[in-house]
Protein backbone atom coordinates (compact mmCIF):
# COMPACT_ATOMS: atom_id res chain seq x y z
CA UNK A 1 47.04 -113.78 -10.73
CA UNK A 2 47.48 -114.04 -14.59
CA UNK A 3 50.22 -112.86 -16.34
CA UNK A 4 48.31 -110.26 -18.02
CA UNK A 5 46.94 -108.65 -15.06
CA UNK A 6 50.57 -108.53 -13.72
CA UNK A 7 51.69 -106.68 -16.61
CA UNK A 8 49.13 -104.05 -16.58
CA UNK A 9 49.32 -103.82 -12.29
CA UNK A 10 53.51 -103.52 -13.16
CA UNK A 11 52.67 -100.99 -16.10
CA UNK A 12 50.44 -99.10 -13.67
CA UNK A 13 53.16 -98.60 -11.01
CA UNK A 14 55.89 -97.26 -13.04
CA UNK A 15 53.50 -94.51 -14.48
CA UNK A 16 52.74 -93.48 -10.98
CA UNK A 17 56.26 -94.10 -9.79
CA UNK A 18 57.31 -91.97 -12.76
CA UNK A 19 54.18 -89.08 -12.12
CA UNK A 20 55.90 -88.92 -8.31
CA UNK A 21 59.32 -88.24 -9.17
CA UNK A 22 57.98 -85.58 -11.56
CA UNK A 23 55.70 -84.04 -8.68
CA UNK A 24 58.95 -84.34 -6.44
CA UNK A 25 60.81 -82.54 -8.64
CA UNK A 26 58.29 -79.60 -10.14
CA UNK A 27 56.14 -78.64 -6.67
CA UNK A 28 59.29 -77.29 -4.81
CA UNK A 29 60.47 -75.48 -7.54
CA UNK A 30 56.82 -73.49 -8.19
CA UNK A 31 56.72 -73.05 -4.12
CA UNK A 32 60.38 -71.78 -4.13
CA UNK A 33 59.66 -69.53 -7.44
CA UNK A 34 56.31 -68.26 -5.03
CA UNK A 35 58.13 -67.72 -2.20
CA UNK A 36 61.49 -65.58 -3.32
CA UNK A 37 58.86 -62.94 -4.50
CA UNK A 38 59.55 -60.64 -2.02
CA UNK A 39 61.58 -57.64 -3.08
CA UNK A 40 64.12 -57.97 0.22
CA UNK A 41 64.75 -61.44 -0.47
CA UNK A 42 65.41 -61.06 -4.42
CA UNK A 43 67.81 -57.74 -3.70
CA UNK A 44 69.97 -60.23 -1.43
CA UNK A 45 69.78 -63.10 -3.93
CA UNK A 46 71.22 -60.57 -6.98
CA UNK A 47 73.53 -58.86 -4.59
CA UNK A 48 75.17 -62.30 -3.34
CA UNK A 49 75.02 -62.98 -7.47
CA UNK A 50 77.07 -59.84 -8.38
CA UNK A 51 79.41 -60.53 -5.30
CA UNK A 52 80.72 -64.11 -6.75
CA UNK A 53 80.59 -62.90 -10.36
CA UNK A 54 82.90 -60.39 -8.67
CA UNK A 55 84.75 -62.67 -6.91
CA UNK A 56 85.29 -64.90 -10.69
CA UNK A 57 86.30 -61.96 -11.99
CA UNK A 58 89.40 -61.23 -9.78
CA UNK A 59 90.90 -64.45 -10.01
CA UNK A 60 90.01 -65.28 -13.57
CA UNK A 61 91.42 -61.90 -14.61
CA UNK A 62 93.98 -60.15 -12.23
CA UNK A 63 95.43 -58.22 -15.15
CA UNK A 64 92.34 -56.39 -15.49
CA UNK A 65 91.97 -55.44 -12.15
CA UNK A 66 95.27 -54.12 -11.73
């Protein structure tokens, strides 16, 4: 194998290695974003939301809540 080939064959991998770790990265965020349409599921996500900003608020600021 010449050292040119090499290169390129070495060159060639890293792209793909690089184009997989983006893949890995992206795809289950677009499936996730797809599958917490559902009304239900959203309404439980912003409740549980509101319930630790709650929660930050207490013992951040007890005066306030006094």
């Amino acid at each position: 194998m010449n050292k040119k080939g090499y290169k390129t064959f070495e060159e060639i991998m890293v792209i793909i290695s690089i184009i997989g770790v983006v893949l890995i990265t992206i795809i289950p965020n677009i499936v996730a974003k797809y599958k917490s349409t559902s009304p239900k599921r959203d309404k439980q996500r912003i409740e549980k939301q509101l319930q630790q900003e709650e929660k930050y608020m207490k013992e951040c600021q007890p005066k306030l809540w006094r």
